[in-house]
N, C-alpha and C. Protein backbone atom coordinates (compact mmCIF):
# COMPACT_ATOMS: atom_id res chain seq x y z
N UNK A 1 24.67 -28.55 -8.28
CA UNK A 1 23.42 -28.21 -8.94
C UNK A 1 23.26 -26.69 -8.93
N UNK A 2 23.24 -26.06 -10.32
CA UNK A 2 22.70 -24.35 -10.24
C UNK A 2 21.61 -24.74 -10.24
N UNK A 3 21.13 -23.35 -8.84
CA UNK A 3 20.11 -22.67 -8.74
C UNK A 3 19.38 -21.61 -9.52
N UNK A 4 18.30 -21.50 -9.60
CA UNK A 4 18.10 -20.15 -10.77
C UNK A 4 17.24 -18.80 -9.92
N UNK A 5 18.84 -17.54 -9.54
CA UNK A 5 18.89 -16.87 -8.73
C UNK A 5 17.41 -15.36 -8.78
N UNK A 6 16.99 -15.81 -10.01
CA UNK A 6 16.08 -14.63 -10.41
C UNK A 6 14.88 -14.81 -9.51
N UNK A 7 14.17 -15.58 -9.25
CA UNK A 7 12.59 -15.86 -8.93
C UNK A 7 13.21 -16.26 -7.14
N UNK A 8 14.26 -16.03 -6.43
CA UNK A 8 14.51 -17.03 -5.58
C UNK A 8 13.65 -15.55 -4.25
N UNK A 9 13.25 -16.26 -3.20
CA UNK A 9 12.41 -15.39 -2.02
C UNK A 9 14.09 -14.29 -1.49
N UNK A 10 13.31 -12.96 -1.33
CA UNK A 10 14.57 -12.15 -0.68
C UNK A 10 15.17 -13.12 0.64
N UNK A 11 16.65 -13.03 1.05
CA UNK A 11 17.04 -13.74 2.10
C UNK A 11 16.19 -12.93 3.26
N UNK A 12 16.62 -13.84 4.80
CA UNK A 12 15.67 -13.33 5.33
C UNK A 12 16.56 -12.20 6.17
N UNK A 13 17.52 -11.65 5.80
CA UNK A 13 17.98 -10.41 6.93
C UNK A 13 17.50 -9.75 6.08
N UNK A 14 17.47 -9.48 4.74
CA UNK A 14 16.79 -8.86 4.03
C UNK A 14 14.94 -8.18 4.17
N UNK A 15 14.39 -8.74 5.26
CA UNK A 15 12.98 -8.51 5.65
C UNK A 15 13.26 -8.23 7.24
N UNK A 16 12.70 -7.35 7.70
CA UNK A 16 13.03 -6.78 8.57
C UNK A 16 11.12 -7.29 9.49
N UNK A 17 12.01 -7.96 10.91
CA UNK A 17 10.64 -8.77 11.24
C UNK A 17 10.79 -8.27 12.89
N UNK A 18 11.17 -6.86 12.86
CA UNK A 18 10.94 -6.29 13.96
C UNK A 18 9.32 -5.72 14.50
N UNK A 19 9.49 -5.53 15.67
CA UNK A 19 8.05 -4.99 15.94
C UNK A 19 7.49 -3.65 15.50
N UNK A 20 6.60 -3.26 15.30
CA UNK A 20 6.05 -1.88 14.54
C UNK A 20 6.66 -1.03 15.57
N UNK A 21 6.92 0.48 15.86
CA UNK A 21 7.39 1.28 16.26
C UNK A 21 5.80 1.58 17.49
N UNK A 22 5.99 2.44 18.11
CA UNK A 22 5.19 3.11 18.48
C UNK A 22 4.19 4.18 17.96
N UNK A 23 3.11 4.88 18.68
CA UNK A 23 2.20 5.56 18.07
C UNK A 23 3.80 6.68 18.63
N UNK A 24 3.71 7.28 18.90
CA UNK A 24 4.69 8.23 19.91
C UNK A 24 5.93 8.69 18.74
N UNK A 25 6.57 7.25 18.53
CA UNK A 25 7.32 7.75 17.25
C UNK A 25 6.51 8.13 16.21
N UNK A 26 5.60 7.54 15.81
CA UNK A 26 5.03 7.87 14.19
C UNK A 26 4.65 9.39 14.07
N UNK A 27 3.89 10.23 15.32
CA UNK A 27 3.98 11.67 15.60
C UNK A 27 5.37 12.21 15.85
N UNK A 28 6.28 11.46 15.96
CA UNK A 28 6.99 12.37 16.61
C UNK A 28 8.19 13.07 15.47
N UNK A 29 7.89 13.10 14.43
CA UNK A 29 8.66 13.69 13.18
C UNK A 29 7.80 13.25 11.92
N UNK A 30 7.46 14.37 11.20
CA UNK A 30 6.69 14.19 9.85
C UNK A 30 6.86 13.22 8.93
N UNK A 31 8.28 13.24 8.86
CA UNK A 31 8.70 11.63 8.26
C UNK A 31 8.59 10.49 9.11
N UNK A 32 8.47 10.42 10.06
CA UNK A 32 7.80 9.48 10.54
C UNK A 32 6.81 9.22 9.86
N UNK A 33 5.67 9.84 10.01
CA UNK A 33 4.08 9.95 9.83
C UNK A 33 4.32 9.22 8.14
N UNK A 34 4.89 10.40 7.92
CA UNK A 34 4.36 9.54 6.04
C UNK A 34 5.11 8.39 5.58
N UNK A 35 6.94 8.22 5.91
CA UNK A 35 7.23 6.69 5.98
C UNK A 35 6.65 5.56 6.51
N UNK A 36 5.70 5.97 7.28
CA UNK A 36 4.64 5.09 8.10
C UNK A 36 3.40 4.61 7.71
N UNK A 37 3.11 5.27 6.31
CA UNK A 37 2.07 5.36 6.04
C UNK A 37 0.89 5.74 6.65
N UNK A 38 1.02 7.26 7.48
CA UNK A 38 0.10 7.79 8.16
C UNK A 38 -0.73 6.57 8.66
N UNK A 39 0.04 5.34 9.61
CA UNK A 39 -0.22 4.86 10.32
C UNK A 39 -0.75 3.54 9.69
N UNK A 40 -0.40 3.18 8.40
CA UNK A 40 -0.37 2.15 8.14
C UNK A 40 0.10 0.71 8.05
N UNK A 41 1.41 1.24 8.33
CA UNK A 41 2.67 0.77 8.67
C UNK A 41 2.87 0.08 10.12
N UNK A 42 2.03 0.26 11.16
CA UNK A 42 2.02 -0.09 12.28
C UNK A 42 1.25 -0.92 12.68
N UNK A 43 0.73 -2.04 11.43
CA UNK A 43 -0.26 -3.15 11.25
C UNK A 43 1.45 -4.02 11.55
N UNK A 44 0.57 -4.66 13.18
CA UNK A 44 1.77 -6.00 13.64
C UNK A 44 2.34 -7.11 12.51
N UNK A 45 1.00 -7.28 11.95
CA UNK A 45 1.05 -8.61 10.85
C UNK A 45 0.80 -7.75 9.23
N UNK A 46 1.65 -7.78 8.46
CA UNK A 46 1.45 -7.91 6.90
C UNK A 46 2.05 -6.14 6.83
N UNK A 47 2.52 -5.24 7.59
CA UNK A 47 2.70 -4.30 7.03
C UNK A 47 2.31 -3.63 5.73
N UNK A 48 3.26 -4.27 4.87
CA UNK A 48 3.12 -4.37 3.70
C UNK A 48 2.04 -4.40 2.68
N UNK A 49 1.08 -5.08 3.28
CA UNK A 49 -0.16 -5.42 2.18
C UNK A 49 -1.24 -4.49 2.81
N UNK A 50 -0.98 -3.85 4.29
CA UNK A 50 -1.46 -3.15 4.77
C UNK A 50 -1.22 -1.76 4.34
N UNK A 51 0.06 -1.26 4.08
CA UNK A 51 0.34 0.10 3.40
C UNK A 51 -0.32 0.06 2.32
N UNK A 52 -0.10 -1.11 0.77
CA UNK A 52 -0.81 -1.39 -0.30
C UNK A 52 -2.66 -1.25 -0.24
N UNK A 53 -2.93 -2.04 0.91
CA UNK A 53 -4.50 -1.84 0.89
C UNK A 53 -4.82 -0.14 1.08
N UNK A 54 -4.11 0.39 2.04
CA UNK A 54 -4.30 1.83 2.64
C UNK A 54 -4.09 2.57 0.79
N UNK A 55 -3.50 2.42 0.62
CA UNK A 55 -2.97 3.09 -1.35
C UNK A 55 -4.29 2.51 -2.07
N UNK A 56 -4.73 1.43 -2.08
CA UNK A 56 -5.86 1.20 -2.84
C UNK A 56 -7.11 1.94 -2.37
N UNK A 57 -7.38 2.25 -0.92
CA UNK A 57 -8.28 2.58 -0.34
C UNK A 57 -8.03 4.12 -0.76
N UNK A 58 -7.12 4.80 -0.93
CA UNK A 58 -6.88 6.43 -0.69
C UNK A 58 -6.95 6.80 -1.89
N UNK A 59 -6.40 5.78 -3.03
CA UNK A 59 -6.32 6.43 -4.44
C UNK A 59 -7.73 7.03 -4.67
N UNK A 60 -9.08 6.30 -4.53
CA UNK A 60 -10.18 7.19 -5.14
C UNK A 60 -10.30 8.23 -3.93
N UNK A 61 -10.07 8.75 -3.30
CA UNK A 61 -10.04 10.19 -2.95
C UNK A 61 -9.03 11.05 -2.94
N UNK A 62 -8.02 10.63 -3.76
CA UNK A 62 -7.00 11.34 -4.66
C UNK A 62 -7.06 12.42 -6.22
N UNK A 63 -7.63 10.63 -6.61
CA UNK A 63 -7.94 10.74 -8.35
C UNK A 63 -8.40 12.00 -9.17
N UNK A 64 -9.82 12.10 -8.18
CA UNK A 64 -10.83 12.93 -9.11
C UNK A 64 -10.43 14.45 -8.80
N UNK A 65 -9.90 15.06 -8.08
CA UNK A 65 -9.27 16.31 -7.79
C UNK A 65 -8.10 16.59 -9.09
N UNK A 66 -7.43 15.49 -9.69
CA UNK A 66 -6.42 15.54 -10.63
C UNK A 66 -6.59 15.05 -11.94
N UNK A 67 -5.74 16.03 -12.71
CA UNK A 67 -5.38 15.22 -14.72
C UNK A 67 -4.86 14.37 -14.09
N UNK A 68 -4.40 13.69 -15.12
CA UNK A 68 -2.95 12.95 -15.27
C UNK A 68 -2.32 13.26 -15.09
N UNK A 69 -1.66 14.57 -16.04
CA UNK A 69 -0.33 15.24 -15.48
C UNK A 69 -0.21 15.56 -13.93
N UNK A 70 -1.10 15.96 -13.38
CA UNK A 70 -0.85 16.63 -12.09
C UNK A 70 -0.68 15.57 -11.53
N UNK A 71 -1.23 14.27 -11.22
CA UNK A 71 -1.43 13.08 -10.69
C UNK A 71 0.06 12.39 -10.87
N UNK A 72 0.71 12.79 -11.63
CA UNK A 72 1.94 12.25 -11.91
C UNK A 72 3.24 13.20 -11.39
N UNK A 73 2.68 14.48 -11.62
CA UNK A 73 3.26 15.33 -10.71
C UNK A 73 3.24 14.97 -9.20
N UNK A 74 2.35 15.03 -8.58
CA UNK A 74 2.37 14.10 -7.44
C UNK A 74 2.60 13.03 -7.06
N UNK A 75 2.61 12.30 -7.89
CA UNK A 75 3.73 10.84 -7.77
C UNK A 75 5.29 11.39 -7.64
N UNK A 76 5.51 11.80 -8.83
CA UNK A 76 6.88 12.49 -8.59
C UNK A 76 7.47 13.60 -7.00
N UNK A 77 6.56 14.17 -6.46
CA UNK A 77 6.91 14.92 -5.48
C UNK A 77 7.18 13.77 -3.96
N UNK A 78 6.05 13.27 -4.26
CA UNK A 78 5.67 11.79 -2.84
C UNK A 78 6.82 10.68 -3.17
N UNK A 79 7.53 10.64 -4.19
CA UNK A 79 8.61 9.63 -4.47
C UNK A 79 9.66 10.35 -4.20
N UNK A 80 10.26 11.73 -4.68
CA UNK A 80 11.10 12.43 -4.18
C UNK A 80 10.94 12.65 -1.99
N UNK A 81 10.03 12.87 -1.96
CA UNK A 81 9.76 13.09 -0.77
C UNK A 81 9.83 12.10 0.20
N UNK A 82 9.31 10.94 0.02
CA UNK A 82 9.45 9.36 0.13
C UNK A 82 10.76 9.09 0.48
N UNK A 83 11.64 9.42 -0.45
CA UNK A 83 13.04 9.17 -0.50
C UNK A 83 13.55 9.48 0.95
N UNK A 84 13.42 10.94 1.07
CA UNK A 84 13.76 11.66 2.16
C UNK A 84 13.11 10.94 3.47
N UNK A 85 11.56 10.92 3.51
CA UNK A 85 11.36 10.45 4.64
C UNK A 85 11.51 9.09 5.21
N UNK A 86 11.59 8.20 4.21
CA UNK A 86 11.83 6.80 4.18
C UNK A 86 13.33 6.85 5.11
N UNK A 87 14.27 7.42 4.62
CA UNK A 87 15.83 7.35 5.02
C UNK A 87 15.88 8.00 6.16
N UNK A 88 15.28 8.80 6.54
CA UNK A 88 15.05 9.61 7.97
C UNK A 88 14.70 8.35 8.79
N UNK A 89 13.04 8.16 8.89
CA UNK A 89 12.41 7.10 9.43
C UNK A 89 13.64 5.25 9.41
N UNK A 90 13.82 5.47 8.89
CA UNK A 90 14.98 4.18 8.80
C UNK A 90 16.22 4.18 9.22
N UNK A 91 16.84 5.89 9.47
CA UNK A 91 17.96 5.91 10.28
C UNK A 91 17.55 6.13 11.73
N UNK A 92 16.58 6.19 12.15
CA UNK A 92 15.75 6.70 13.34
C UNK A 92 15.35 5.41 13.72
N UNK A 93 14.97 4.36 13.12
CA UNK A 93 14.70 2.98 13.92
C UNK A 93 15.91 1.84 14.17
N UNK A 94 16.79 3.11 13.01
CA UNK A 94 17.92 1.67 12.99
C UNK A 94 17.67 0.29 11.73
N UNK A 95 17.36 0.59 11.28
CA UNK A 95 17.08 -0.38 9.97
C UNK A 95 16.32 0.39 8.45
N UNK A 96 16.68 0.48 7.77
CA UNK A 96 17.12 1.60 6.98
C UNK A 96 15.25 0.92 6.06
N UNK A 97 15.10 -0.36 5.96
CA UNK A 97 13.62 -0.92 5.16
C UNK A 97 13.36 -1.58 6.64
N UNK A 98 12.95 -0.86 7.59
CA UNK A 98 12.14 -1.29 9.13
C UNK A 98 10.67 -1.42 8.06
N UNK A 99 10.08 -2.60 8.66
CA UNK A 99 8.81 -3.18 7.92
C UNK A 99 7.86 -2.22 8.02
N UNK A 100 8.10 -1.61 9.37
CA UNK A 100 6.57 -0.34 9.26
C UNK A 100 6.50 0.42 8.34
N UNK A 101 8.00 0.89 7.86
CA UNK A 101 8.07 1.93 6.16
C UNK A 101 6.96 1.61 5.13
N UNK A 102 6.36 2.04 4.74
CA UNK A 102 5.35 1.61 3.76
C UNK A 102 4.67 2.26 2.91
N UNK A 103 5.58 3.71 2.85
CA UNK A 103 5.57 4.86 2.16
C UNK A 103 6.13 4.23 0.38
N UNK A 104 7.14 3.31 0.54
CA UNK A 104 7.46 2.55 -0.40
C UNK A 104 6.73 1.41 -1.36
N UNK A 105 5.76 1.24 -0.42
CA UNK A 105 4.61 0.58 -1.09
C UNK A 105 3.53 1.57 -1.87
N UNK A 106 3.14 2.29 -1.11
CA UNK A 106 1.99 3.50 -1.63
C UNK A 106 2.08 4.13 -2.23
N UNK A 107 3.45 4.92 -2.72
CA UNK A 107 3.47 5.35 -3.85
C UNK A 107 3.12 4.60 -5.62
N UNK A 108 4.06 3.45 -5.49
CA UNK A 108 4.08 3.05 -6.88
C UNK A 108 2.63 2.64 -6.53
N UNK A 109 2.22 1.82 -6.12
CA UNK A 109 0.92 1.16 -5.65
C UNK A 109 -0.05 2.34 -6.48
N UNK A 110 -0.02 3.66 -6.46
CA UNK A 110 -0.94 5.06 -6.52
C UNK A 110 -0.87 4.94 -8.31
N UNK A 111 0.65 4.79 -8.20
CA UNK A 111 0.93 5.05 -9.93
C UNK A 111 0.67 3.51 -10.88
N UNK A 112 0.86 2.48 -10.09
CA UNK A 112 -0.18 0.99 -10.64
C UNK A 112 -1.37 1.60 -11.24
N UNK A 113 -2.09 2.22 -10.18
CA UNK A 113 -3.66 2.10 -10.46
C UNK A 113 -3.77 3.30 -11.21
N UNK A 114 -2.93 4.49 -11.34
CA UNK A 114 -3.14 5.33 -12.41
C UNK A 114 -3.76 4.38 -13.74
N UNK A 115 -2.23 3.52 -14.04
CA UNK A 115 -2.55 3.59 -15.70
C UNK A 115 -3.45 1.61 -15.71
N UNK A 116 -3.79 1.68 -14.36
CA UNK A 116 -4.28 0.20 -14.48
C UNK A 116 -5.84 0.25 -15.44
N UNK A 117 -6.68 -0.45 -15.60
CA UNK A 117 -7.60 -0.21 -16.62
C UNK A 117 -8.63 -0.27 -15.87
N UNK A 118 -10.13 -0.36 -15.97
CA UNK A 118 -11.29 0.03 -15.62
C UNK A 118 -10.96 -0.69 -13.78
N UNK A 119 -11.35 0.15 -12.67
CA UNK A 119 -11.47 -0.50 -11.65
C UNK A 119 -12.08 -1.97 -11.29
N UNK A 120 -12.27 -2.43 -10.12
CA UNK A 120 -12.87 -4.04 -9.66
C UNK A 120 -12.07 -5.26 -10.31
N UNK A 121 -12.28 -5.74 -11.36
CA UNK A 121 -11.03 -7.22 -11.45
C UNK A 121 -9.43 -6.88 -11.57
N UNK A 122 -9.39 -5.90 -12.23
CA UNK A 122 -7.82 -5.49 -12.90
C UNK A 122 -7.68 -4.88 -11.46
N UNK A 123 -7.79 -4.14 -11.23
CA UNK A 123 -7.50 -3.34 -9.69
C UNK A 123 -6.99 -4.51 -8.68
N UNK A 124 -8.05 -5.27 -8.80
CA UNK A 124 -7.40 -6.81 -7.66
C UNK A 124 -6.57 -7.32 -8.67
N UNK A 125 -6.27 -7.82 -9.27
CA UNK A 125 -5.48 -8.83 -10.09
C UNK A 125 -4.03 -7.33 -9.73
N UNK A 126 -4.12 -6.11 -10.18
CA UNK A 126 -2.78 -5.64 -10.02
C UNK A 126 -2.45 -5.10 -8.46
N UNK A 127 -3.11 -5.49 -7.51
CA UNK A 127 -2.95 -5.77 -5.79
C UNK A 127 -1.88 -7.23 -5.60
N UNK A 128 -2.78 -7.76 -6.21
CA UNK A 128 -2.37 -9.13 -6.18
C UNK A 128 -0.50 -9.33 -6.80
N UNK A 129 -0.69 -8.66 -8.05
CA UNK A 129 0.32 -8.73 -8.55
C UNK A 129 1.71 -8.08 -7.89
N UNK A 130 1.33 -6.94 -7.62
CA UNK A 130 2.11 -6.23 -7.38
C UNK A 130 3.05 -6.45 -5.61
N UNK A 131 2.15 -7.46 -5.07
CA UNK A 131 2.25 -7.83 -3.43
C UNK A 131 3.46 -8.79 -3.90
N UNK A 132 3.19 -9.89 -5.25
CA UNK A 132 3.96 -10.81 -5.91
C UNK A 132 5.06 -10.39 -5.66
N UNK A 133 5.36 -9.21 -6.73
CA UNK A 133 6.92 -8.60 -7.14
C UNK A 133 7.07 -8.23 -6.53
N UNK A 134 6.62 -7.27 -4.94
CA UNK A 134 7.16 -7.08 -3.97
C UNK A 134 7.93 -7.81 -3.17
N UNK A 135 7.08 -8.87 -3.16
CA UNK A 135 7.42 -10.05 -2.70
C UNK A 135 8.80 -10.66 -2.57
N UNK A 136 8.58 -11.31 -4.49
CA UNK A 136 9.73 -12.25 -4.67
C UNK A 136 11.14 -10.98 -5.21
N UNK A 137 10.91 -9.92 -5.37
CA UNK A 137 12.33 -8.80 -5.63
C UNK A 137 12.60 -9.38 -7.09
N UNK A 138 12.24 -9.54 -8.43
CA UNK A 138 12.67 -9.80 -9.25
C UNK A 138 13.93 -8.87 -9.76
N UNK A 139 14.80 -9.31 -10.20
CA UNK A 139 16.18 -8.05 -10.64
C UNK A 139 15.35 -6.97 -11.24
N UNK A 140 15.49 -5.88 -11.32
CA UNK A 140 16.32 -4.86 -10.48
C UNK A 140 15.88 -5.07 -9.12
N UNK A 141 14.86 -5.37 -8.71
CA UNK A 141 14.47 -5.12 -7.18
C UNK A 141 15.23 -5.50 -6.17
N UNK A 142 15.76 -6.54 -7.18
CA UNK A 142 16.72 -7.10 -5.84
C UNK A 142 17.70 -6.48 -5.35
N UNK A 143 18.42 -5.82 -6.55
CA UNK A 143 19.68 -4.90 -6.62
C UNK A 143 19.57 -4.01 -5.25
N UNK A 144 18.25 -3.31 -5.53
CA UNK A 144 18.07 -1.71 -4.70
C UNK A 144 17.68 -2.17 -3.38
N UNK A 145 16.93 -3.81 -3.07
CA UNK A 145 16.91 -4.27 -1.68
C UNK A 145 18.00 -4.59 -1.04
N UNK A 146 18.82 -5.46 -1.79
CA UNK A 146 20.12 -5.68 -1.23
C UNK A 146 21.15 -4.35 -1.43
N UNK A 147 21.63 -4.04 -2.10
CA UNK A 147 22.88 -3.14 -2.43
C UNK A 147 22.32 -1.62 -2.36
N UNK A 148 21.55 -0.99 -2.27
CA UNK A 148 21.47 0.46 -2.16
C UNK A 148 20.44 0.41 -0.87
N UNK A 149 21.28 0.59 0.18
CA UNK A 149 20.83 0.86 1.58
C UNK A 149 21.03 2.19 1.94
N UNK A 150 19.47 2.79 1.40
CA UNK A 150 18.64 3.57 1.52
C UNK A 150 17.70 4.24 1.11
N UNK A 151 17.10 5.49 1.64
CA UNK A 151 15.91 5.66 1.23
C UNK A 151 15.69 5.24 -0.03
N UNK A 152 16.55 6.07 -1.12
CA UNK A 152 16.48 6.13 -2.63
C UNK A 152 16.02 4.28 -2.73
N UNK A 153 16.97 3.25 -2.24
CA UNK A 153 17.02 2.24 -2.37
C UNK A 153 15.62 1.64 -2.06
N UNK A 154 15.18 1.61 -1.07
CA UNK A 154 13.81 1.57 -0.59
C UNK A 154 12.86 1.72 -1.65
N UNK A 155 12.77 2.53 -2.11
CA UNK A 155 11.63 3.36 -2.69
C UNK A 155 11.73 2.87 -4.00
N UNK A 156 12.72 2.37 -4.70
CA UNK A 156 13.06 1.77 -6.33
C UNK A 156 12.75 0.59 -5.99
N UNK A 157 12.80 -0.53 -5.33
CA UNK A 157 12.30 -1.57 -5.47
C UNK A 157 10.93 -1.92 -5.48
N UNK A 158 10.28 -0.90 -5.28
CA UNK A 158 8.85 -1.29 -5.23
C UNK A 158 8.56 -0.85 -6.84
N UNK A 159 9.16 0.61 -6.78
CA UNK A 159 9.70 1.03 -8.33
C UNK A 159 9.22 -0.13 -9.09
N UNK A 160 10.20 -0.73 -9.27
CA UNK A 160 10.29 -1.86 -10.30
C UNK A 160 9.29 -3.09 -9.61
N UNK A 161 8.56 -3.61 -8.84
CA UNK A 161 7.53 -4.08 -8.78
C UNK A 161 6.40 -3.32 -9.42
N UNK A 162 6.24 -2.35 -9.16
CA UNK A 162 5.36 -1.33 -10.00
C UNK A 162 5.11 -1.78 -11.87
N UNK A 163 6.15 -1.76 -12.00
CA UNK A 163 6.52 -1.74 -13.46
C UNK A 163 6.35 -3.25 -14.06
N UNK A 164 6.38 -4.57 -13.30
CA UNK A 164 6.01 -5.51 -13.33
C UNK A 164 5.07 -5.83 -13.58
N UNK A 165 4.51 -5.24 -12.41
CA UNK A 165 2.73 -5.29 -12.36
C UNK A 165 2.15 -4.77 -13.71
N UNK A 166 2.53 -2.94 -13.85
CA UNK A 166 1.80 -3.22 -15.17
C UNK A 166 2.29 -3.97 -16.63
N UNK A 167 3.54 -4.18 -16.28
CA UNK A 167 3.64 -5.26 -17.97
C UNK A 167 3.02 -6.54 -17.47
N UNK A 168 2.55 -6.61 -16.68
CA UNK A 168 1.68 -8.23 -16.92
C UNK A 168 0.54 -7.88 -16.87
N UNK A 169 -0.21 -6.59 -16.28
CA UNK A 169 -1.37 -6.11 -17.08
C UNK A 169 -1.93 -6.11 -18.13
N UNK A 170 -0.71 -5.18 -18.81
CA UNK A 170 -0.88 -4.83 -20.40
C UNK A 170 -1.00 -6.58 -21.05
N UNK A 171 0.06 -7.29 -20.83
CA UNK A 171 -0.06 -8.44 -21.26
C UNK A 171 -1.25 -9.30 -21.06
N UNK A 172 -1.79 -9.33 -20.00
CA UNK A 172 -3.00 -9.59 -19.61
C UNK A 172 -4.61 -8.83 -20.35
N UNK A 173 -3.96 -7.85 -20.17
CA UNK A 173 -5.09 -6.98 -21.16
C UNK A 173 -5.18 -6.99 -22.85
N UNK A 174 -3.83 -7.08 -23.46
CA UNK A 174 -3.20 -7.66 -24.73
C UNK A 174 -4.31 -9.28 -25.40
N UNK A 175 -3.71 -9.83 -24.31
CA UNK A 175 -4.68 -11.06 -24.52
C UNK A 175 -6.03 -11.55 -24.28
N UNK A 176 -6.60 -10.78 -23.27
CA UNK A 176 -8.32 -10.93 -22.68
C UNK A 176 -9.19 -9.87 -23.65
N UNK A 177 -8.76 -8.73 -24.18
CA UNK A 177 -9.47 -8.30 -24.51
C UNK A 177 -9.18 -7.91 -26.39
């Protein structure tokens, strides 16, 4: 019987279900701090939706200081930068996507809600969504979770959850309104 390999849950060496690091490490190198999500990352349970909530919570005291362009400029610097600290922080714990990383979540998460549409339902519906494709790794994601072990790798799979999220927005928005 084929299986149909696209929608299938990442395997589980693939999720890294170690314990959060210490406060001690997260100070103790800058990439620490921001692969960590300035301490978001060190939520025992859900990491993940915990870095994402911390990105939903931070974007409005981001936003209004920036255009677009600049706002995207800063996506671009925190994803370049990301890269770096993500792969630092991950050769330093020994597991290159250690669950506390969550610098990989918060970025795209920042650039979701850029082009997401009026805040309150769409804002949750692309939380929601985007936890999804994190989630299940749809191709490409899967590629850069499994086969590119590292930072760069890290940081593109959420990439492309990102990009998920908003084409089922737009599609969503296409059709509701």
């Amino acid at each position: 019987m084929r299986t149909d390999k696209r929608w299938r849950l990442p395997k589980e060496d693939s999720i890294t279900l170690a314990s959060p690091p210490s406060i001690q490490f997260l100070l103790a190198h800058p990439a620490h701090l921001v692969a960590c999500g300035f301490g978001s990352g060190l939520s025992p349970r859900a990491p993940g939706t915990v870095g994402t909530l911390f990105a939903w919570a931070s974007f409005p005291l981001l936003r209004p200081w920036m255009s677009d362009l600049e706002f995207l400029g800063l996506l671009a610097v925190c994803f370049v930068g990301g890269v770096l600290a993500v792969h630092k922080t991950g050769a330093d714990l020994g597991v290159i996507d250690h669950g506390s990383i969550v610098w990989d979540e918060i970025v795209p998460f920042w650039a979701v809600l850029l082009f997401c549409p009026t805040p309150g339902l769409w804002q949750a519906a692309a939380f929601g969504l985007f936890r999804f494709f994190d989630i299940v790794k749809p191709q490409p994601a899967r590629y850069f979770d499994e086969e590119v072990k590292n930072g760069f790798g890290v940081m593109c799979d959420d990439l492309v959850a990102a990009g998920y999220t908003l084409l089922v927005l737009a599609i969503l928005r296409f059709v509701l309104e």
